[in-house]
Protein backbone atom coordinates (compact mmCIF):
# COMPACT_ATOMS: atom_id res chain seq x y z
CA UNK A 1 0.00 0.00 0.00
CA UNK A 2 0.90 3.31 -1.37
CA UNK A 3 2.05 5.73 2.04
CA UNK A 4 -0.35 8.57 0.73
CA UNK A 5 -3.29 5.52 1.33
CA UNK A 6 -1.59 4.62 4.59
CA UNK A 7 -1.56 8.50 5.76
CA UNK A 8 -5.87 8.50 4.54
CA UNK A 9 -6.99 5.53 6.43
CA UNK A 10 -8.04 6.10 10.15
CA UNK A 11 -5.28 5.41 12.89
CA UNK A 12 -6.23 2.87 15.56
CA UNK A 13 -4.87 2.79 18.67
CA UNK A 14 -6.68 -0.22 20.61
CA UNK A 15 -9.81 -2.31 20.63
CA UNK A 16 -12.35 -0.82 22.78
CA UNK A 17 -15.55 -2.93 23.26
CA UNK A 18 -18.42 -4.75 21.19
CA UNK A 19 -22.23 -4.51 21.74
CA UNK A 20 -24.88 -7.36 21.39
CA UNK A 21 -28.40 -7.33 21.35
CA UNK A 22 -30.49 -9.58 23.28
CA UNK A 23 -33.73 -11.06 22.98
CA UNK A 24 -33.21 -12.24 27.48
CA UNK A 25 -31.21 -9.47 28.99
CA UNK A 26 -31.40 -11.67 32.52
CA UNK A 27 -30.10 -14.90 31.15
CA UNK A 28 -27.39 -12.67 29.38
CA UNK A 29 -26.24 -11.07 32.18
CA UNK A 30 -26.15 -14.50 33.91
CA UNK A 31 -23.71 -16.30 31.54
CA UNK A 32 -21.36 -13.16 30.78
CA UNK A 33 -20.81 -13.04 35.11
CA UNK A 34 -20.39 -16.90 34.62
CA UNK A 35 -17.91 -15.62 31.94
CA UNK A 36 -16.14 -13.60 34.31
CA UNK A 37 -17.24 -10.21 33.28
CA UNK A 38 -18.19 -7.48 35.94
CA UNK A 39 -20.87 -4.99 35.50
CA UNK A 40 -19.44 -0.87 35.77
CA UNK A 41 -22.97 0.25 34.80
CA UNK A 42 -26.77 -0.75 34.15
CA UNK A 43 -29.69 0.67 32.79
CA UNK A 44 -32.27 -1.71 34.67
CA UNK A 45 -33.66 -3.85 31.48
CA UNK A 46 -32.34 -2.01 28.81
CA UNK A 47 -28.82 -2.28 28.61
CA UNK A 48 -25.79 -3.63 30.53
CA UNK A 49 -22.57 -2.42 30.12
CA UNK A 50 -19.92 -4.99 31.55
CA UNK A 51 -15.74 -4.63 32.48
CA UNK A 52 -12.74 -6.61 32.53
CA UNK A 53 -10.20 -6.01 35.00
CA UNK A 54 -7.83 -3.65 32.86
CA UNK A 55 -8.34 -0.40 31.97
CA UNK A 56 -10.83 0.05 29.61
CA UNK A 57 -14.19 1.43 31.56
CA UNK A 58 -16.38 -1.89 29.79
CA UNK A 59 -15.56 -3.76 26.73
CA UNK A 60 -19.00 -5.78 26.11
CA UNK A 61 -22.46 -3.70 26.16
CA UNK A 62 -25.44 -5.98 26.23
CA UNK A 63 -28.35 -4.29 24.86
CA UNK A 64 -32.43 -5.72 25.15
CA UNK A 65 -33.88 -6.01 21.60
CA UNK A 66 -37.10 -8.01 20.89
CA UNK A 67 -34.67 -9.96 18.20
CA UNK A 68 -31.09 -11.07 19.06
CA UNK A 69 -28.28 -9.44 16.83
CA UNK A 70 -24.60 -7.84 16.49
CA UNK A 71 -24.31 -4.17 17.33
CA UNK A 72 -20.64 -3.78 15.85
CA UNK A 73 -17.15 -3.53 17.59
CA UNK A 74 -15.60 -0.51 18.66
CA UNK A 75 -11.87 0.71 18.32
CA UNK A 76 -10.39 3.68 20.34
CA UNK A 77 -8.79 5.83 17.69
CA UNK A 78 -5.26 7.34 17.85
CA UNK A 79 -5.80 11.30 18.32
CA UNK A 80 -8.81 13.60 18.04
CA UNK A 81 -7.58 13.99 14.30
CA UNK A 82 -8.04 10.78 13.42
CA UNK A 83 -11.77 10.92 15.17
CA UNK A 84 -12.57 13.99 13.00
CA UNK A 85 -11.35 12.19 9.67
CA UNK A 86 -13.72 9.45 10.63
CA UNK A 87 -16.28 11.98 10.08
CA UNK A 88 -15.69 12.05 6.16
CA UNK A 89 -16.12 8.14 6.08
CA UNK A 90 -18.56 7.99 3.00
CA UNK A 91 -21.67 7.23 5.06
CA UNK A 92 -20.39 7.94 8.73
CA UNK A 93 -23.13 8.64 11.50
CA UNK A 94 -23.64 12.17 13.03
CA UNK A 95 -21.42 11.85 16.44
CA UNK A 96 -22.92 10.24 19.00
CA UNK A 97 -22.59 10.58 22.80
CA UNK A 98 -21.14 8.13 24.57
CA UNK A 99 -23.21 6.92 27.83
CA UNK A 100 -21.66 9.52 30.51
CA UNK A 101 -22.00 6.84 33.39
CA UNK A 102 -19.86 4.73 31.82
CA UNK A 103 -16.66 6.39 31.00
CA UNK A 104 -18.10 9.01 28.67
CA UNK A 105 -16.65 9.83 24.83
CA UNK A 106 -17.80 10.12 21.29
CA UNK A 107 -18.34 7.94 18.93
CA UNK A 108 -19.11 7.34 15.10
CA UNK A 109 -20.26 4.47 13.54
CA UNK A 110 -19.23 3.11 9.80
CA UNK A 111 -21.12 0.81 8.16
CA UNK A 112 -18.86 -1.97 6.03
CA UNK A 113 -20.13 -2.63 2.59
CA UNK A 114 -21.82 -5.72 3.88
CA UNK A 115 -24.12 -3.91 7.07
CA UNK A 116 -21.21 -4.87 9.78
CA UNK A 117 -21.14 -1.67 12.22
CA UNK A 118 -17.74 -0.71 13.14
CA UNK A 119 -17.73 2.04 15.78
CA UNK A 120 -14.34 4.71 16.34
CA UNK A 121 -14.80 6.23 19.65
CA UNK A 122 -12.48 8.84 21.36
CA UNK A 123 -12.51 10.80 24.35
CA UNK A 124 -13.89 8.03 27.09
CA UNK A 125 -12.15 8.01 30.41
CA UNK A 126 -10.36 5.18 31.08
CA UNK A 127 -10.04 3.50 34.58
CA UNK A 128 -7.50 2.32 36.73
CA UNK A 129 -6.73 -1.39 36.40
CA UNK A 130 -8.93 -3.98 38.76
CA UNK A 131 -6.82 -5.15 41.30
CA UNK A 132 -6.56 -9.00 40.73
CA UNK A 133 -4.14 -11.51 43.03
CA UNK A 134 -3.42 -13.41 39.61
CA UNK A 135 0.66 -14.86 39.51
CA UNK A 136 2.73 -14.89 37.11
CA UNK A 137 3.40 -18.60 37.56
CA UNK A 138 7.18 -20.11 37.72
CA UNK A 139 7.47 -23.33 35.99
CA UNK A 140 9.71 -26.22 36.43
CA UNK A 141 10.62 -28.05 33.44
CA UNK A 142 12.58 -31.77 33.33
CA UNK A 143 15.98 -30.01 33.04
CA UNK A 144 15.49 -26.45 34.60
CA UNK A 145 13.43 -26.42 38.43
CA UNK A 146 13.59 -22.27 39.75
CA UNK A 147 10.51 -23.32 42.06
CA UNK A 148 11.91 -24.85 44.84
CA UNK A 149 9.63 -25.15 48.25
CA UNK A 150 6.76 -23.00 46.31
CA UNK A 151 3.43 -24.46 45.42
CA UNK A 152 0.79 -24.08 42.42
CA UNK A 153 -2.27 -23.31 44.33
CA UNK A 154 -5.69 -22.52 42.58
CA UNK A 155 -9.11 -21.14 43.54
CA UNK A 156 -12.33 -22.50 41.40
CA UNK A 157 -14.15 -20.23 39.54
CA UNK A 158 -14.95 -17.73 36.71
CA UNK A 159 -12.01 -16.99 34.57
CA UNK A 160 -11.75 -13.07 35.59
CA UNK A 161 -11.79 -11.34 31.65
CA UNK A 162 -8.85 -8.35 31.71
CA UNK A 163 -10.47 -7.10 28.26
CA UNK A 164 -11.99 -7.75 24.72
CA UNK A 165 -8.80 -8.35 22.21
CA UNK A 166 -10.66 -9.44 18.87
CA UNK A 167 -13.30 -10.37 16.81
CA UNK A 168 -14.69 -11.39 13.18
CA UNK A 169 -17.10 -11.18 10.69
CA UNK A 170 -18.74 -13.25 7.79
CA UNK A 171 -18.79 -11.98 4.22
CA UNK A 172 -20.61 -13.33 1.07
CA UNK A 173 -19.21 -15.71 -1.58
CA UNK A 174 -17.02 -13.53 -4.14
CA UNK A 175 -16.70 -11.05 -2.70
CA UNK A 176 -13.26 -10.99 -0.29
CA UNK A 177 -11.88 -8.51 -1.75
CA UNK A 178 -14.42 -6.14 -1.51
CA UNK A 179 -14.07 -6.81 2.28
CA UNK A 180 -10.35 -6.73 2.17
CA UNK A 181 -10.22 -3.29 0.24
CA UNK A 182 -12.51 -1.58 3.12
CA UNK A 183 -10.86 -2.59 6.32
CA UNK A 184 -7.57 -2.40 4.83
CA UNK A 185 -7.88 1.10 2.85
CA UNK A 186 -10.62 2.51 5.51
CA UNK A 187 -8.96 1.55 9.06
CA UNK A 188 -5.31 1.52 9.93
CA UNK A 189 -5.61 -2.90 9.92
CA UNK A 190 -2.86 -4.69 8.31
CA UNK A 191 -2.31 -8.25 7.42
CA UNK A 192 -1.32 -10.70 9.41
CA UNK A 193 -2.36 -14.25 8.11
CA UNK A 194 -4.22 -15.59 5.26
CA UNK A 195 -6.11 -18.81 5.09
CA UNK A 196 -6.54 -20.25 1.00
CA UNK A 197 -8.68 -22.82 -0.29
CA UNK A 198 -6.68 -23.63 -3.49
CA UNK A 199 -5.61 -20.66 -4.76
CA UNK A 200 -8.42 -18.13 -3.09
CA UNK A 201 -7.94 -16.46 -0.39
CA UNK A 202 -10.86 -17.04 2.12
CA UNK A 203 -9.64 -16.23 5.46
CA UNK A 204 -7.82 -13.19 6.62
CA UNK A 205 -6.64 -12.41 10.16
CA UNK A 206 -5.33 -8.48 10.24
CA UNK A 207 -4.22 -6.56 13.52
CA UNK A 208 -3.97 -3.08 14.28
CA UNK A 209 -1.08 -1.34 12.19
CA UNK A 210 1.13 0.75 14.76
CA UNK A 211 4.24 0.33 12.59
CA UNK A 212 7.23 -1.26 14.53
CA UNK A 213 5.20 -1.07 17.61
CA UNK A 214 4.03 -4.51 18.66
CA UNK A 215 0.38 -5.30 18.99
CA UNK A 216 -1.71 -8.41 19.19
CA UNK A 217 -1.55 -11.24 16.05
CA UNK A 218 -5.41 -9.99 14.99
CA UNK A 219 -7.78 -7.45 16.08
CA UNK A 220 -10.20 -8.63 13.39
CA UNK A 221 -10.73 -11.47 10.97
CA UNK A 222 -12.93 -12.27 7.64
CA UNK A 223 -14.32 -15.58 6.57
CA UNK A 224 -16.38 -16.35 3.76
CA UNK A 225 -20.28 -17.08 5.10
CA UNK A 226 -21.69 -20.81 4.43
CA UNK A 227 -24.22 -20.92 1.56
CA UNK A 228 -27.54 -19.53 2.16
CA UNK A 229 -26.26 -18.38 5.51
CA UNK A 230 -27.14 -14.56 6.70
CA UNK A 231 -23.98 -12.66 7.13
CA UNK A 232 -23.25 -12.14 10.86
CA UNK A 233 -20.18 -11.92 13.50
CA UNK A 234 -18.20 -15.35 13.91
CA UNK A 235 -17.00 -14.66 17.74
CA UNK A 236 -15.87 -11.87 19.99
CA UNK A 237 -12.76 -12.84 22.00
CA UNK A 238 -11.67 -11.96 25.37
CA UNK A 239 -7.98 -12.01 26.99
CA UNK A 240 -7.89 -14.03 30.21
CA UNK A 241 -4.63 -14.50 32.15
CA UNK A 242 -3.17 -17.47 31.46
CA UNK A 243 -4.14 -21.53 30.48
CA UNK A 244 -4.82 -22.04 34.30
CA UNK A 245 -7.28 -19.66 34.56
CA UNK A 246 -8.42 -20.04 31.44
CA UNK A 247 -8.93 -24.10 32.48
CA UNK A 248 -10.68 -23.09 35.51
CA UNK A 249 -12.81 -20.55 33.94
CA UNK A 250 -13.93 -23.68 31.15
CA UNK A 251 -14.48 -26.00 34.59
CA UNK A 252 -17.10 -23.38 36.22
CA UNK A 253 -18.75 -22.66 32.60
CA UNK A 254 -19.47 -26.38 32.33
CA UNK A 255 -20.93 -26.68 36.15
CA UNK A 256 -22.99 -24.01 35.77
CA UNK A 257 -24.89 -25.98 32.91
CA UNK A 258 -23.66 -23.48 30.12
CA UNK A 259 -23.40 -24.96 26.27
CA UNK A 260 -19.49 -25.53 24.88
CA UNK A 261 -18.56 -24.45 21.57
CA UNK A 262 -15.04 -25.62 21.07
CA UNK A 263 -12.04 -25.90 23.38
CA UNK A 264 -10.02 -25.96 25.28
CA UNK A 265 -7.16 -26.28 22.31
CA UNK A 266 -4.07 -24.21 21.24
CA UNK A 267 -4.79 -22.42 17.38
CA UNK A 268 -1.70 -22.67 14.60
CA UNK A 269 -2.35 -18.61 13.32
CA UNK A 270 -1.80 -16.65 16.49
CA UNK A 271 -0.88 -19.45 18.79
CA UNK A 272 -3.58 -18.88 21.19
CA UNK A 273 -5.09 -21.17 23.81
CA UNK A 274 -8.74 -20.94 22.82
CA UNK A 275 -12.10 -22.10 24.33
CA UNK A 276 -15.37 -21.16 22.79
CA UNK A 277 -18.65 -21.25 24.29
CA UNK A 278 -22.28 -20.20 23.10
CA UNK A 279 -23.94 -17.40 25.10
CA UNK A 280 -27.79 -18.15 25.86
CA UNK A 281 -28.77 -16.03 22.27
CA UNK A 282 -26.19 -18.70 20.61
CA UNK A 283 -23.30 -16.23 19.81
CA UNK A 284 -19.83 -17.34 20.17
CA UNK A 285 -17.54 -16.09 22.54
CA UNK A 286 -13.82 -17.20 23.31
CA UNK A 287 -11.49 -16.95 26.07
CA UNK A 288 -8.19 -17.02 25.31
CA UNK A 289 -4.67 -16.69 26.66
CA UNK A 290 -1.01 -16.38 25.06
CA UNK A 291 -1.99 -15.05 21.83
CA UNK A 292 1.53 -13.89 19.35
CA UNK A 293 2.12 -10.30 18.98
CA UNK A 294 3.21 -8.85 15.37
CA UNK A 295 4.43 -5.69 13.89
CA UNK A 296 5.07 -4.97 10.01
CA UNK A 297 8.18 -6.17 9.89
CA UNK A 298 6.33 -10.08 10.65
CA UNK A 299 6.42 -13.14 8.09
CA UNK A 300 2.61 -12.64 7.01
CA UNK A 301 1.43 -16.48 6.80
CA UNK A 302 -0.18 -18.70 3.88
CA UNK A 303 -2.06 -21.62 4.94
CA UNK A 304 -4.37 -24.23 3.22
CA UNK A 305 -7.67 -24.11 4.88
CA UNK A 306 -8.45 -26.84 6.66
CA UNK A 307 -8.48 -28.21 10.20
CA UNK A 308 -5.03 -28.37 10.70
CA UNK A 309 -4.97 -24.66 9.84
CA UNK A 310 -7.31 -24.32 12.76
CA UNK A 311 -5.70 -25.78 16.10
CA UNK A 312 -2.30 -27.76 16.61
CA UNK A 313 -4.00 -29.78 19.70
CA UNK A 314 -7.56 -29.83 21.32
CA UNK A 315 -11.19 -31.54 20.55
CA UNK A 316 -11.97 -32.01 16.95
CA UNK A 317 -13.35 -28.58 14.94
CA UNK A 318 -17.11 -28.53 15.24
CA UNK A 319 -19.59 -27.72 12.56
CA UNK A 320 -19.72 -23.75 13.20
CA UNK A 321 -16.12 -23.51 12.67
C-alpha cells in the first residue's frame, strides 16, 4: 500500500468494546458473570454495560432487543484527528454521545459494505486497572526447576476477563476482496495471516497497524459465510490471564450448565489457547490466553484451509467452525 493511502486511512490505537443485542437481557447477564465479566454500569432492562479487570471502563455492552443481533465492535482511535477524519467516512453517523455513566466519549459508527457496524470512539475516560491476586506462575521443566519449596495453588471459579482483544465477521461468496479493500484502505488494519482454499484467499486475520510497535496477532478477521447463511459476527474474543485460569474458567462454565462451543485447544495462526462457548442467544464467545504479537516487519502467513490450519492440539473442529 501506497504511504499517501496509509496517511488517509483512520489510525487505531486499541480495541475498545463490542455490543450485542439480546432477545433475554437476565439470562445474558447470567452467563457473561459466569464468563467472568463485571458490571461498571446498568440501565435496569435495557442495557448492561460490563468490564474486565484492565483499563478500559467496559468492553462488552449488552443491549435488550425483541430480536437477538450484532451491534458492531468498537476501536479507540489514535488522536482527536483521526476521530474527525472518521467523520468524512462515505456514510459515517452524526457523532454520537457516549453513555456519561460509563466512561463518557464520542463515537461514530461506519457501516462496512456488507451492514457490519464498526464504531471509532475517542474521548472516554479510562479507569484504573482492577486489582486482581493473579501470579505470574514459575514453571519447572525436566531439566530447569527455579521453584523450589513453592506451590501451584488454585481457587475455582470464573475466569476473571482483563479485556476484549478481537473479533470477526462473515462476508458473502465472491466477494473478499471487496471486504479486504474496506478494512484495509478505511482503518489503519494490516495483514497478518491468510487462510486459502486452493488458490483463493478465504480467510484473513489483520491486527492493528502501529508500525514497529508490537500489537496483538489480529484485532479482526474475515471468513467467507456458508451458503444460504445470513452474514453475521463469527465470535468476539476476550484475553484471560493465562491456560490455568483459562482451564478453571472452562471447569465453572461447564458446572454451571452453560453450552461448549469448542475448546479448550491451542490455534496454529496466532498461537492462542482458545475455548469457545455459546452465550444463551447462541453467539460465540472465546477466552483465550497467550496469543503472538506482530508488527510490520512479521512473516505474514499462507495456509491451506483446513483443520489443521485451525488448532495444533484440542477436541476435533465442530460444525460452526
Amino acid at each position: 500500500m501506497a504511504d499517501s493511502s496509509k496517511q488517509s486511512r483512520i489510525q487505531l490505537l486499541k480495541t475498545a468494546f463490542v455490543v450485542y443485542n439480546h432477545e433475554n437481557l437476565d439470562k445474558a447477564k447470567a452467563f457473561f458473570l459466569d464468563f467472568g465479566l463485571d458490571v461498571a454500569f446498568e440501565k435496569t432492562g435495557k442495557e448492561i454495560y460490563f468490564k474486565g479487570y484492565g483499563s478500559e471502563p467496559y468492553v462488552y455492552v449488552a443491549r435488550k432487543a425483541e430480536k437477538s443481533s450484532f451491534g458492531g465492535a468498537a476501536y479507540v482511535v489514535d488522536s482527536h484527528a483521526e476521530f474527525e477524519k472518521a467523520r468524512k467516512v462515505p456514510g459515517a453517523s452524526a457523532v454520537t454521545q457516549l453513555e456519561p455513566g460509563a466512561g463518557g466519549g464520542k463515537q461514530i459508527t461506519l457501516t462496512d459494505p456488507f451492514g457490519h457496524k464498526v464504531h471509532l470512539i475517542w474521548g472516554w475516560q479510562e479507569k484504573e486497572p482492577d486489582p486482581t491476586e493473579l501470579e505470574k506462575l514459575v514453571v519447572n521443566y525436566e531439566d530447569e526447576k527455579p521453584r523450589k519449596g513453592r506451590f501451584q495453588r488454585f481457587r475455582p471459579g470464573p475466569a476473571p476477563v482483563h479485556r476484549w482483544g478481537h473479533y470477526g465477521v462473515t462476508y458473502p461468496e465472491g466477494q473478499y476482496q471487496a471486504i479486504y479493500d474496506w478494512y484495509t484502505q478505511t482503518l489503519s488494519l494490516a495483514v497478518s495471516d491468510i487462510v486459502y482454499k486452493g488458490d483463493k484467499p478465504t480467510t484473513c486475520f489483520l491486527h492493528i497497524d502501529r508500525g514497529v510497535e508490537y500489537t496483538d496477532h489480529h484485532a479482526f478477521f474475515f471468513k467467507k459465510a456458508k451458503p444460504e447463511e445470513p452474514l453475521n459476527v463469527a465470535h468476539a474474543a476476550f484475553e484471560v490471564h493465562d491456560f490455568d485460569i483459562q482451564q478453571l474458567g472452562h471447569n465453572y462454565l461447564t458446572s454451571r450448565g452453560h453450552e461448549i462451543c469448542w475448546g479448550v485447544g491451542r490455534h496454529v495462526l496466532g498461537s492462542q489457547v482458545f475455548d469457545y462457548w455459546f452465550d444463551p442467544s447462541h453467539f460465540v464467545v472465546e477466552h483465550y490466553a497467550d496469543g503472538d504479537l506482530v508488527n510490520q516487519d512479521t512473516e505474514i502467513a499462507k495456509v491451506q484451509a483446513g483443520p489443521e490450519a485451525l488448532s495444533i492440539w484440542g477436541p476435533p473442529v465442530p460444525e460452526v467452525f
